[in-house]
N, C-alpha and C. Protein backbone atom coordinates (compact mmCIF):
# COMPACT_ATOMS: atom_id res chain seq x y z
N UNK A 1 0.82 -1.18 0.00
CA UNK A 1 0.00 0.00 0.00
C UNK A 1 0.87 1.26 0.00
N UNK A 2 2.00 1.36 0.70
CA UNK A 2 2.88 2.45 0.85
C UNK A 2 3.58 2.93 -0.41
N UNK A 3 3.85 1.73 -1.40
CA UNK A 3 4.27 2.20 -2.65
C UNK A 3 3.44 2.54 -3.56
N UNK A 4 2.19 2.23 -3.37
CA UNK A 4 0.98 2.56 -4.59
C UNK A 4 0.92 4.31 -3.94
N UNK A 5 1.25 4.83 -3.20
CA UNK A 5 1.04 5.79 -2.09
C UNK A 5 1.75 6.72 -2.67
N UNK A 6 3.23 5.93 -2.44
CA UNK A 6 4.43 7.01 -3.44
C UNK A 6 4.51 6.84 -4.50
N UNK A 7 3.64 6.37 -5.35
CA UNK A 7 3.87 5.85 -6.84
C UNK A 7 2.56 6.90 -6.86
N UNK A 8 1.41 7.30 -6.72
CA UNK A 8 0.71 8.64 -6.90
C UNK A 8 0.97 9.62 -6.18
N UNK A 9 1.70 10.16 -5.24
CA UNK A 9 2.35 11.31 -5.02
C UNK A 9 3.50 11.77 -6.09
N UNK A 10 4.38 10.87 -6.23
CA UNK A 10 5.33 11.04 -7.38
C UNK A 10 4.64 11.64 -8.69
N UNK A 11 3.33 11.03 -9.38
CA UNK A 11 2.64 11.38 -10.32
C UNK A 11 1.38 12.54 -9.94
N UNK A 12 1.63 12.61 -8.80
CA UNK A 12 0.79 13.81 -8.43
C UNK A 12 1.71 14.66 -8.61
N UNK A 13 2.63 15.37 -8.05
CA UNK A 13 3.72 16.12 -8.40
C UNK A 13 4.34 16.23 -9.93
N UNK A 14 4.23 14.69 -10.66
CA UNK A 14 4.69 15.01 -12.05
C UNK A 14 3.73 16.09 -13.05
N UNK A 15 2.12 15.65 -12.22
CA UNK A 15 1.05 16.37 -12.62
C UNK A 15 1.31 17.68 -12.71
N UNK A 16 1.40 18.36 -11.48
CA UNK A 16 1.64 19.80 -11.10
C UNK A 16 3.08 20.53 -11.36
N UNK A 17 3.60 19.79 -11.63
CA UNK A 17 4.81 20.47 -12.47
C UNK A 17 4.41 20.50 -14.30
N UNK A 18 3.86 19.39 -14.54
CA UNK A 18 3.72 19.51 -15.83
C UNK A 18 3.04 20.97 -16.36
N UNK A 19 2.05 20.97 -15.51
CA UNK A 19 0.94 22.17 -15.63
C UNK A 19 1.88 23.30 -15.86
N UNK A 20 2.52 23.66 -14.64
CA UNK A 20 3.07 24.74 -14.62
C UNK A 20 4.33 24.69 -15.39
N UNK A 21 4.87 23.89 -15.97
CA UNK A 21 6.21 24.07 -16.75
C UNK A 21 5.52 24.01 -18.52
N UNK A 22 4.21 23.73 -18.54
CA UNK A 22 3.79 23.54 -19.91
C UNK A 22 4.20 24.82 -21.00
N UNK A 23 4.60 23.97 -22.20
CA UNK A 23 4.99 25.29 -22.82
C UNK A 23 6.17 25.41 -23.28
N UNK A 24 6.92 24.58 -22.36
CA UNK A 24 8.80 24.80 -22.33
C UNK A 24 9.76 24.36 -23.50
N UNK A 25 9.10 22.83 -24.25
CA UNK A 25 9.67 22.60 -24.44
C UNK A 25 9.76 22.46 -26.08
N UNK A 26 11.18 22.90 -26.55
CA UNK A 26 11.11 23.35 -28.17
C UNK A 26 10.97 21.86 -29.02
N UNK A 27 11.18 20.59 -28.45
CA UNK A 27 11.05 19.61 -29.39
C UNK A 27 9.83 19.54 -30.48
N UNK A 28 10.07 19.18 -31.59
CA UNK A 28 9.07 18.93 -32.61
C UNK A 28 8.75 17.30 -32.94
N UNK A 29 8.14 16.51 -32.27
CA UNK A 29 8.17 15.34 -32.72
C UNK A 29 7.52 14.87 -33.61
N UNK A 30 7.31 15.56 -34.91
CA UNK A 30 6.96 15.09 -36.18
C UNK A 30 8.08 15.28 -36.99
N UNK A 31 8.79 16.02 -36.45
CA UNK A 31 10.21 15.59 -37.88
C UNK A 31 10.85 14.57 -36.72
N UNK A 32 12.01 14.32 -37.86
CA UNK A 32 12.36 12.79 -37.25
C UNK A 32 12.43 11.71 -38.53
N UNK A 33 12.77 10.54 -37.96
CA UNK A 33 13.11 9.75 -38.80
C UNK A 33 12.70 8.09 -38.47
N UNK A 34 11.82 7.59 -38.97
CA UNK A 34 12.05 6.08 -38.58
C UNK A 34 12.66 5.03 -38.78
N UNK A 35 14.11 5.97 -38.82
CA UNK A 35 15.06 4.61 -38.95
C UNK A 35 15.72 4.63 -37.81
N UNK A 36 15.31 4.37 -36.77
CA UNK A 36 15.89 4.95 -35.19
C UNK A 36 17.06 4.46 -34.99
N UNK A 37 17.20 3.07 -35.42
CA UNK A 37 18.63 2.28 -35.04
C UNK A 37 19.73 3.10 -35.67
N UNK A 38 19.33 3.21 -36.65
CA UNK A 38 20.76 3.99 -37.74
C UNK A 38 21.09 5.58 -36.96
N UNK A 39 20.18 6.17 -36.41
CA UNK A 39 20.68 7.36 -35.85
C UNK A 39 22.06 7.31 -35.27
N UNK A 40 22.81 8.70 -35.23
CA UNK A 40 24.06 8.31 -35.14
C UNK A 40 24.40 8.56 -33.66
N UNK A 41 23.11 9.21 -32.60
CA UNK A 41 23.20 9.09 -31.47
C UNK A 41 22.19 7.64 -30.46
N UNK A 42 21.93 6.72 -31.30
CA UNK A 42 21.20 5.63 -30.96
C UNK A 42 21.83 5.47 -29.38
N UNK A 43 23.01 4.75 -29.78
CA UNK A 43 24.16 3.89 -28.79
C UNK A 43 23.85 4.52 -27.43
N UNK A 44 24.09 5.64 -27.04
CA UNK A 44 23.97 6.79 -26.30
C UNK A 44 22.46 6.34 -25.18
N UNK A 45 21.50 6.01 -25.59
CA UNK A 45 20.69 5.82 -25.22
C UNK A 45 20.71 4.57 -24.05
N UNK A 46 21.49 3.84 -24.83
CA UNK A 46 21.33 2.30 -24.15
C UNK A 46 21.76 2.01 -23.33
N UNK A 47 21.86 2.32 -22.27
CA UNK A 47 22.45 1.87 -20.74
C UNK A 47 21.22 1.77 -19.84
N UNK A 48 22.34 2.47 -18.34
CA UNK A 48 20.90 2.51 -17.43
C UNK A 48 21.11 4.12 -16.97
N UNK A 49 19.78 4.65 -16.89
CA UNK A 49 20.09 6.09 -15.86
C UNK A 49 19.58 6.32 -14.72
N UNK A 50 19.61 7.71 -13.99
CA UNK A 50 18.82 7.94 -12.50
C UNK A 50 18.92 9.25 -12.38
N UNK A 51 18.12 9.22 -11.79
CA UNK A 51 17.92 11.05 -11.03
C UNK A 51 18.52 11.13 -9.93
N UNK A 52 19.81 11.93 -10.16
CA UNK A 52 20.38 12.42 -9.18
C UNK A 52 19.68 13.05 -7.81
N UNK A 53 18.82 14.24 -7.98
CA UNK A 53 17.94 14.38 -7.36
C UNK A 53 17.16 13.70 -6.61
N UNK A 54 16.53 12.47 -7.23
CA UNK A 54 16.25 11.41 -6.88
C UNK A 54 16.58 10.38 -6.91
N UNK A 55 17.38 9.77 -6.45
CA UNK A 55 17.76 8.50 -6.57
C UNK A 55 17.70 6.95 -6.75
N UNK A 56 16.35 6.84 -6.27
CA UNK A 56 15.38 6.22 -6.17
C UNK A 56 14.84 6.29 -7.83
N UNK A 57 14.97 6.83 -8.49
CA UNK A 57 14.29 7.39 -9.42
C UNK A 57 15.21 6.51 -10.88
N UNK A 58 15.18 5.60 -11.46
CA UNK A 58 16.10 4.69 -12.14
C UNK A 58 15.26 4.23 -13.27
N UNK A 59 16.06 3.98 -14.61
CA UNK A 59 15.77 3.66 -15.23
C UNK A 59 16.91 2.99 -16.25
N UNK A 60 16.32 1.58 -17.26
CA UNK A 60 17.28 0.94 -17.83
C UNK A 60 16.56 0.49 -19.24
N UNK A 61 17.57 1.69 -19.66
CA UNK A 61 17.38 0.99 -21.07
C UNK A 61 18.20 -0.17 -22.20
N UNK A 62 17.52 -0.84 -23.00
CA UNK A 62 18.95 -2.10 -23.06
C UNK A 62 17.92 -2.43 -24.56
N UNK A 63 18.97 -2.86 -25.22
CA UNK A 63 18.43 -3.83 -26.29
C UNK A 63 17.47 -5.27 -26.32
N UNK A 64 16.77 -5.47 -26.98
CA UNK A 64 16.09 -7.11 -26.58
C UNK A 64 15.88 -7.63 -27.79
N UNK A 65 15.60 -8.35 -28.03
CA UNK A 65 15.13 -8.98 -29.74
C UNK A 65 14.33 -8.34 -30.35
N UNK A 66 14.24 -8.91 -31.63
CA UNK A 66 13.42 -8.07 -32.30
C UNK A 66 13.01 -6.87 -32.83
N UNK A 67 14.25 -6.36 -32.98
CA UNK A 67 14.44 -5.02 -33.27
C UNK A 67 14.05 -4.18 -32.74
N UNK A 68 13.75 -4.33 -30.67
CA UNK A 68 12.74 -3.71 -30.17
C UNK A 68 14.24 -3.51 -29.00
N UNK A 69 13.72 -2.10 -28.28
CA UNK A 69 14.03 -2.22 -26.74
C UNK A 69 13.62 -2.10 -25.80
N UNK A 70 14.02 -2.40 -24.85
CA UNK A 70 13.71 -2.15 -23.51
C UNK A 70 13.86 -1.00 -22.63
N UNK A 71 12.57 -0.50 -22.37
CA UNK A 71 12.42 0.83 -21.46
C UNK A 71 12.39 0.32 -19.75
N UNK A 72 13.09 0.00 -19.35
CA UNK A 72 12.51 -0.84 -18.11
C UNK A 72 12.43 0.74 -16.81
N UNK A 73 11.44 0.83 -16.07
CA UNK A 73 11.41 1.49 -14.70
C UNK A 73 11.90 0.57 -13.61
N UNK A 74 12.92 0.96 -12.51
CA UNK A 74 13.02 -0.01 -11.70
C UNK A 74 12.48 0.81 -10.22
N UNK A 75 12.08 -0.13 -9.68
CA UNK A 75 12.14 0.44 -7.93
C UNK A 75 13.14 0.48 -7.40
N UNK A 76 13.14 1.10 -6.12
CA UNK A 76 14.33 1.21 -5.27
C UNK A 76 15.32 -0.26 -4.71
N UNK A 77 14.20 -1.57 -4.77
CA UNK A 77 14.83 -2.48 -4.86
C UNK A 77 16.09 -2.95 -6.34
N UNK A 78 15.53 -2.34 -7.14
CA UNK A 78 16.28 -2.44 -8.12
C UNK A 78 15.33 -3.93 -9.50
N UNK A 79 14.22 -4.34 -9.03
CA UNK A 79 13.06 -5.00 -9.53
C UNK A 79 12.13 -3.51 -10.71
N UNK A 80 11.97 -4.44 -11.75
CA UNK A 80 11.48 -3.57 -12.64
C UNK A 80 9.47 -3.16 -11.86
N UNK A 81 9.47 -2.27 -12.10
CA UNK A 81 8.12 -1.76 -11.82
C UNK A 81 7.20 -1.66 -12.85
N UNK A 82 7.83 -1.25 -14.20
CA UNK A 82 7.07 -1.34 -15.34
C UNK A 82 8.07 -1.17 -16.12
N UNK A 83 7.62 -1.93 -17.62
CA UNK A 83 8.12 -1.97 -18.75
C UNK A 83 7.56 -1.79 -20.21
N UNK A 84 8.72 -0.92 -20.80
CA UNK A 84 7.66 -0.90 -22.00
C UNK A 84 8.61 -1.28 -23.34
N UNK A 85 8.28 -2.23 -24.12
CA UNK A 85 8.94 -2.80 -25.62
C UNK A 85 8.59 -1.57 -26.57
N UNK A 86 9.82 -0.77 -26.81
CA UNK A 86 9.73 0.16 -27.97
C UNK A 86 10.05 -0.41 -29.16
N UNK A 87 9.10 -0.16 -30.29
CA UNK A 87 8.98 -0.38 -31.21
C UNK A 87 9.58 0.73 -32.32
N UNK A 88 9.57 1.84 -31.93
CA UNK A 88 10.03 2.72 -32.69
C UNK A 88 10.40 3.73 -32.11
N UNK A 89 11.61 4.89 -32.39
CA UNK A 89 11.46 5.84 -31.84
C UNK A 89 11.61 7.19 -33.14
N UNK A 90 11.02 8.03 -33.00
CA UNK A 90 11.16 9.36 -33.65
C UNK A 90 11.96 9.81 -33.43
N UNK A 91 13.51 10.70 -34.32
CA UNK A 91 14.24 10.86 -33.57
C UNK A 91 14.16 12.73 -34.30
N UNK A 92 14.45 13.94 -33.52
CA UNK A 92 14.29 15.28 -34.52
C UNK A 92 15.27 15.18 -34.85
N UNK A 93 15.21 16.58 -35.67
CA UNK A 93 16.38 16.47 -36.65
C UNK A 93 18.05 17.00 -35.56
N UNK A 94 17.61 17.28 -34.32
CA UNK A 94 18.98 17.57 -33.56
C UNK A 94 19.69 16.19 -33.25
N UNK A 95 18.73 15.02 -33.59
CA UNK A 95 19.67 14.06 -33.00
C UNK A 95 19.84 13.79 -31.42
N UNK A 96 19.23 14.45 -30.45
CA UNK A 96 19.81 14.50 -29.54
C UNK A 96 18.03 14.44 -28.53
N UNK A 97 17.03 14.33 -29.65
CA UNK A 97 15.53 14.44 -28.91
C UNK A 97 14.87 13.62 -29.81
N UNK A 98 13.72 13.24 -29.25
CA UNK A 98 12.50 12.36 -29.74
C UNK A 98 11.67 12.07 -29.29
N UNK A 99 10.54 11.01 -29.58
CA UNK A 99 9.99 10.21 -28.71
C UNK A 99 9.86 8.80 -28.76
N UNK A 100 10.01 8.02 -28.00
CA UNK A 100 10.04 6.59 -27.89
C UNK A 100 8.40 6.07 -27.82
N UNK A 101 8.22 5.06 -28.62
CA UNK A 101 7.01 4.58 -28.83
C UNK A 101 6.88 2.77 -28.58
N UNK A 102 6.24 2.56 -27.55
CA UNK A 102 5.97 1.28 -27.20
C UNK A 102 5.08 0.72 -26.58
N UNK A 103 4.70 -0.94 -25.91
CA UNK A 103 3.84 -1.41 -25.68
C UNK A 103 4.18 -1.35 -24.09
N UNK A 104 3.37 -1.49 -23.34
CA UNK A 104 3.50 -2.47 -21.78
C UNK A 104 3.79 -3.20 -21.16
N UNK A 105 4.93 -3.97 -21.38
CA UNK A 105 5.01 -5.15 -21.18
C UNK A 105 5.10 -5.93 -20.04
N UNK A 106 5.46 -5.33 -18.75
CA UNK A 106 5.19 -5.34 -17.29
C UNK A 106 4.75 -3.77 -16.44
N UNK A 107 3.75 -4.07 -15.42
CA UNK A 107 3.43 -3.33 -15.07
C UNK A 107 2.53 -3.64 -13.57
N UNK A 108 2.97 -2.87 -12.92
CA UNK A 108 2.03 -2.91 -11.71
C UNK A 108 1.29 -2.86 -11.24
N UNK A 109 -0.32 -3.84 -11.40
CA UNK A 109 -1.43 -3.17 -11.96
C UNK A 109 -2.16 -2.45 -10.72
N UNK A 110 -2.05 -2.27 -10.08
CA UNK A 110 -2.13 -1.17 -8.70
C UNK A 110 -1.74 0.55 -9.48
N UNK A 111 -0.57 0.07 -10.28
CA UNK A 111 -0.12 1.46 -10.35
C UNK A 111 -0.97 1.91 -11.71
N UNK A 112 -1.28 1.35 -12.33
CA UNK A 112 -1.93 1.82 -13.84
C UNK A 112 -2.86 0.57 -14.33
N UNK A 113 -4.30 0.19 -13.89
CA UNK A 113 -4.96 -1.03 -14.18
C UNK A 113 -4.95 -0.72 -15.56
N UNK A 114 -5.48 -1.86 -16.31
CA UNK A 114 -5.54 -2.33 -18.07
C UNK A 114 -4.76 -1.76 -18.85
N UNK A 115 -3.36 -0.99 -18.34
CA UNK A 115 -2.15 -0.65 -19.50
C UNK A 115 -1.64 -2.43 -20.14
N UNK A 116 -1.52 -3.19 -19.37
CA UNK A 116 -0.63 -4.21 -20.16
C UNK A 116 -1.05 -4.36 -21.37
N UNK A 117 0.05 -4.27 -22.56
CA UNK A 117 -0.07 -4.54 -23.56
C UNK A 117 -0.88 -3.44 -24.57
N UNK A 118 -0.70 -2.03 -23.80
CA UNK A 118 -1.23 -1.02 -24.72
C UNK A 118 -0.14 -0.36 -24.74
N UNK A 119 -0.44 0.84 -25.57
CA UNK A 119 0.69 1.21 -26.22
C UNK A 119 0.83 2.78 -25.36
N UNK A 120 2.21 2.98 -25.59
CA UNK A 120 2.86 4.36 -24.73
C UNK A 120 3.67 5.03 -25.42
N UNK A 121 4.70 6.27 -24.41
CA UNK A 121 5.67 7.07 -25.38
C UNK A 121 6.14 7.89 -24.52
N UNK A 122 7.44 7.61 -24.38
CA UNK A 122 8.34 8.84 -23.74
C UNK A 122 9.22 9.48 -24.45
N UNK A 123 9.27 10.85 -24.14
CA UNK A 123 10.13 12.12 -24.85
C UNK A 123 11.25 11.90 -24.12
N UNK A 124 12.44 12.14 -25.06
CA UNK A 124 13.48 12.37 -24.40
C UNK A 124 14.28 13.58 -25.10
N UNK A 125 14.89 13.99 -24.29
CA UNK A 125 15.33 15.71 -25.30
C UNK A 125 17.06 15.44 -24.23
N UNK A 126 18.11 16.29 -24.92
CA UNK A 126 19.50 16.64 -24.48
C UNK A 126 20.01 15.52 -24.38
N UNK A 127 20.26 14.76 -25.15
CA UNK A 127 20.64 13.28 -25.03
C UNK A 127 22.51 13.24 -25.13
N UNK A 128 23.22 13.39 -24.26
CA UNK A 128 24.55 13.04 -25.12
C UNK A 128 25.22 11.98 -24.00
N UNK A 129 26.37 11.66 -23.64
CA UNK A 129 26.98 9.99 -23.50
C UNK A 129 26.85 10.72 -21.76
N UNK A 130 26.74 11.76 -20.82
CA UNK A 130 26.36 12.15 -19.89
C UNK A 130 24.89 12.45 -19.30
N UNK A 131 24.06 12.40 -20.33
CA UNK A 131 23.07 13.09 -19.39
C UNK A 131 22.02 12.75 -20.48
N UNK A 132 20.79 12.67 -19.64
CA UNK A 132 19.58 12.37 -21.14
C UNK A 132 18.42 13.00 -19.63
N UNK A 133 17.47 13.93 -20.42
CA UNK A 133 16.06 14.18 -19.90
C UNK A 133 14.97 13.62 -20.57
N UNK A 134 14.13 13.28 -19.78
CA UNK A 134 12.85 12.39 -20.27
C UNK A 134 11.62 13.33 -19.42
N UNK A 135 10.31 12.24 -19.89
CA UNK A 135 9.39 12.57 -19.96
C UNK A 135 8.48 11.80 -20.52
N UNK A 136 7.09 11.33 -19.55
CA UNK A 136 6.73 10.39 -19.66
C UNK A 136 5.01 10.45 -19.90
N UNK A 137 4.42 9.96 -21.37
CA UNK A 137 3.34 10.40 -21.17
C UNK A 137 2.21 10.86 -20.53
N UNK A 138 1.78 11.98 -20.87
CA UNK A 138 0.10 11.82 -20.12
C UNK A 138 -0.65 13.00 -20.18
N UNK A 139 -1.37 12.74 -20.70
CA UNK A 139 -2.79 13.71 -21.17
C UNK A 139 -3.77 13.53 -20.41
N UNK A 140 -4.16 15.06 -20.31
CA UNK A 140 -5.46 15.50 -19.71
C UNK A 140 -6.53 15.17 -20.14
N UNK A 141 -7.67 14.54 -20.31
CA UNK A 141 -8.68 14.23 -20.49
C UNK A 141 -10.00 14.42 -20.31
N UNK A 142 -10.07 15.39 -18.69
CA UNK A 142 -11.24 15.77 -18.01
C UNK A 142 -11.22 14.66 -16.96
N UNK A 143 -10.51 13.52 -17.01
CA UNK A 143 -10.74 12.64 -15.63
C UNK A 143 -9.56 12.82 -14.75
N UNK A 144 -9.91 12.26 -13.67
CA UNK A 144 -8.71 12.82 -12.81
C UNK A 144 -7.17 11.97 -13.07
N UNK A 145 -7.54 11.02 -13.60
CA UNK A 145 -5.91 9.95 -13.65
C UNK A 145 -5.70 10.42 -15.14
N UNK A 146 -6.13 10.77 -16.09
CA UNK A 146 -5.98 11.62 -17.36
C UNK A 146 -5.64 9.98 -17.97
N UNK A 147 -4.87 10.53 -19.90
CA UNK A 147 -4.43 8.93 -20.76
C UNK A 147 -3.25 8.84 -20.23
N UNK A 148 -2.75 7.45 -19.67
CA UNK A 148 -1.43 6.86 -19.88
C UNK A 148 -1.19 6.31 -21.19
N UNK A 149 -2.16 5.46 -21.84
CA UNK A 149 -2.01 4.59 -22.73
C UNK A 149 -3.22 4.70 -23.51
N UNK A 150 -2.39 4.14 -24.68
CA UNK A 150 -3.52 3.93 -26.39
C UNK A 150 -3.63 2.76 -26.61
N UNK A 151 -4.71 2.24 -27.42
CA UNK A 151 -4.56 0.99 -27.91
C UNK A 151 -4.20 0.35 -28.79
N UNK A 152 -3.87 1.80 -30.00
CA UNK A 152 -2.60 1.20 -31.12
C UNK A 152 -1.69 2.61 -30.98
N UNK A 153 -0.95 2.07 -31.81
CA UNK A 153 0.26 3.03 -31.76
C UNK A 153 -0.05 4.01 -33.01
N UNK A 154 -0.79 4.51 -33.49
CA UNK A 154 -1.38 5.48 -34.41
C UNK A 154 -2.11 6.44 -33.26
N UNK A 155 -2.77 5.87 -32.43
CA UNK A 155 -3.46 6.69 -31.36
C UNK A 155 -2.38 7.04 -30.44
N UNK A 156 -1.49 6.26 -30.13
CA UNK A 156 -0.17 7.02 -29.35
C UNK A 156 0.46 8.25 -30.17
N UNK A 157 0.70 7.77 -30.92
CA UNK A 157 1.08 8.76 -31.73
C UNK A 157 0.47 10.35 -32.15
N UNK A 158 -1.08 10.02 -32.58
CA UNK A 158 -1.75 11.26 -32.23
C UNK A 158 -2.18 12.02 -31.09
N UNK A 159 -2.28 11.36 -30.10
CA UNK A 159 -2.33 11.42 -28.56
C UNK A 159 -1.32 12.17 -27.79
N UNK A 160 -0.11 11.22 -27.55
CA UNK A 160 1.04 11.80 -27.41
C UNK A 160 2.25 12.52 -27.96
N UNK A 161 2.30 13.75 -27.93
CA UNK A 161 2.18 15.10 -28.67
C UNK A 161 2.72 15.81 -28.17
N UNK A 162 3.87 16.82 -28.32
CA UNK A 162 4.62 18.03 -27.80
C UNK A 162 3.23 19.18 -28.14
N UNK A 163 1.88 19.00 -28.88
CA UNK A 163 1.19 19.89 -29.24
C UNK A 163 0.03 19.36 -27.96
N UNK A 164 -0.17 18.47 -27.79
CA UNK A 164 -0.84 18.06 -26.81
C UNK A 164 -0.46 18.44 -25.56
N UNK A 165 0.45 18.80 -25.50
CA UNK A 165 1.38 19.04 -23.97
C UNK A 165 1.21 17.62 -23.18
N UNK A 166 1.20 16.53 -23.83
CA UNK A 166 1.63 15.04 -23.00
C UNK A 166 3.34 14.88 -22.23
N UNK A 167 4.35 15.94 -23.02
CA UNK A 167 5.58 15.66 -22.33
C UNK A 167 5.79 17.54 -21.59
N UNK A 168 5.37 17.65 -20.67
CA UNK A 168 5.31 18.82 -20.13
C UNK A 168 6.55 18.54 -18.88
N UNK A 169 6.78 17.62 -18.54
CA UNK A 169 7.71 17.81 -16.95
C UNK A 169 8.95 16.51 -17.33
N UNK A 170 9.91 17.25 -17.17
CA UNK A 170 11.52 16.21 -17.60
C UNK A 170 12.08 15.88 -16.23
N UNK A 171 12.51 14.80 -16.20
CA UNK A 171 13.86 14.45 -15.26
C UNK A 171 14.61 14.26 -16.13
N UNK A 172 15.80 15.03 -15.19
CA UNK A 172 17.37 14.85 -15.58
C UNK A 172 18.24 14.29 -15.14
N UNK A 173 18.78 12.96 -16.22
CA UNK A 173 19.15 11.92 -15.59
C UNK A 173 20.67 12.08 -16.15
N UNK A 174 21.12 10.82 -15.33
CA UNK A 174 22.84 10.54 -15.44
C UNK A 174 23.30 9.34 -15.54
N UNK A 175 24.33 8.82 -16.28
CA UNK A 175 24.30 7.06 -16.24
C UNK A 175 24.37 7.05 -14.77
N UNK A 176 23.89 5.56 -14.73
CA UNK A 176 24.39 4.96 -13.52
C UNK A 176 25.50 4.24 -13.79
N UNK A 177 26.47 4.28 -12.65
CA UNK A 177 27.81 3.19 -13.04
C UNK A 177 27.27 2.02 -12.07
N UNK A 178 28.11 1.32 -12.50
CA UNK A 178 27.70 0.02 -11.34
C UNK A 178 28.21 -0.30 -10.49
């Protein structure tokens, strides 16, 4: 119960920052390219990161089959909390921003009921071999938990939107070493 607790305070706060930081951010995620692998800042991506700030706050990204990767969230135990299989990512023309587009593939269903196996998208902008900021869907809707998730990736796609203001609030992350 204590983590479903801090797992909506955390997103309560991502809420209220989003609001108020809306606006900020110059990415265009309709240019871009879908040849994501070939980008020449791909590599860059693929490790694991964390919020300094927060520490607790971790994330690992890694290659998996299928021409897909792995977005994994971990908890403070270091156990994934949710996961999402990207299928594609948009990358702009700086090379250095985009958005990542994928399915659900683990998830906590306390923390987000009927996401498994729908589709998602995180922005990531300032990407270089030190430091990458993200940002993690979610649109307003009129209900109070707003969209996490679509049910194809055409609706992610129109959904989740730098015009939509879905990526309004970044953490700034740092590799983790091991």
């Amino acid at each position: 119960m204590q983590k479903q607790i801090k797992i909506f305070l955390t997103l309560l706060t991502v809420i209220t920052l989003a609001i108020s930081c809306a606006g900020n951010n110059p990415n265009n995620p309709t240019a871009g390219t879908s040849l994501w692998k070939n980008n020449i800042n791909y590599n860059l991506l693929i490790k694991d990161w964390y919020n300094p700030n927060y520490q607790t706050e971790i994330y690992k990204i890694e290659e998996s089959g299928n021409n897909k990767i792995d977005f994994n969230v971990l908890n403070p135990q270091g156990d994934i909390s949710y996961s999402i299989s990207v299928s594609e990512i948009i990358w702009n023309n700086d090379n250095t921003s985009g958005i990542m587009y994928g399915i659900y593939t683990k998830i906590d269903e306390s923390f987000q009921a009927g996401a498994l196996n729908k589709w998602y998208a995180i922005s990531f902008k300032n990407l270089t071999k030190s430091s990458l900021s993200i940002s993690q869907a979610w649109v307003q809707d009129g209900t109070p938990s707003g969209i996490f998730y679509t049910e194809t990736l055409e609706e992610a796609k129109t959904k989740f939107t730098e015009e939509n203001k879905a990526f309004s609030v970044y953490s700034d992350l740092v590799p983790k070493t091991k």
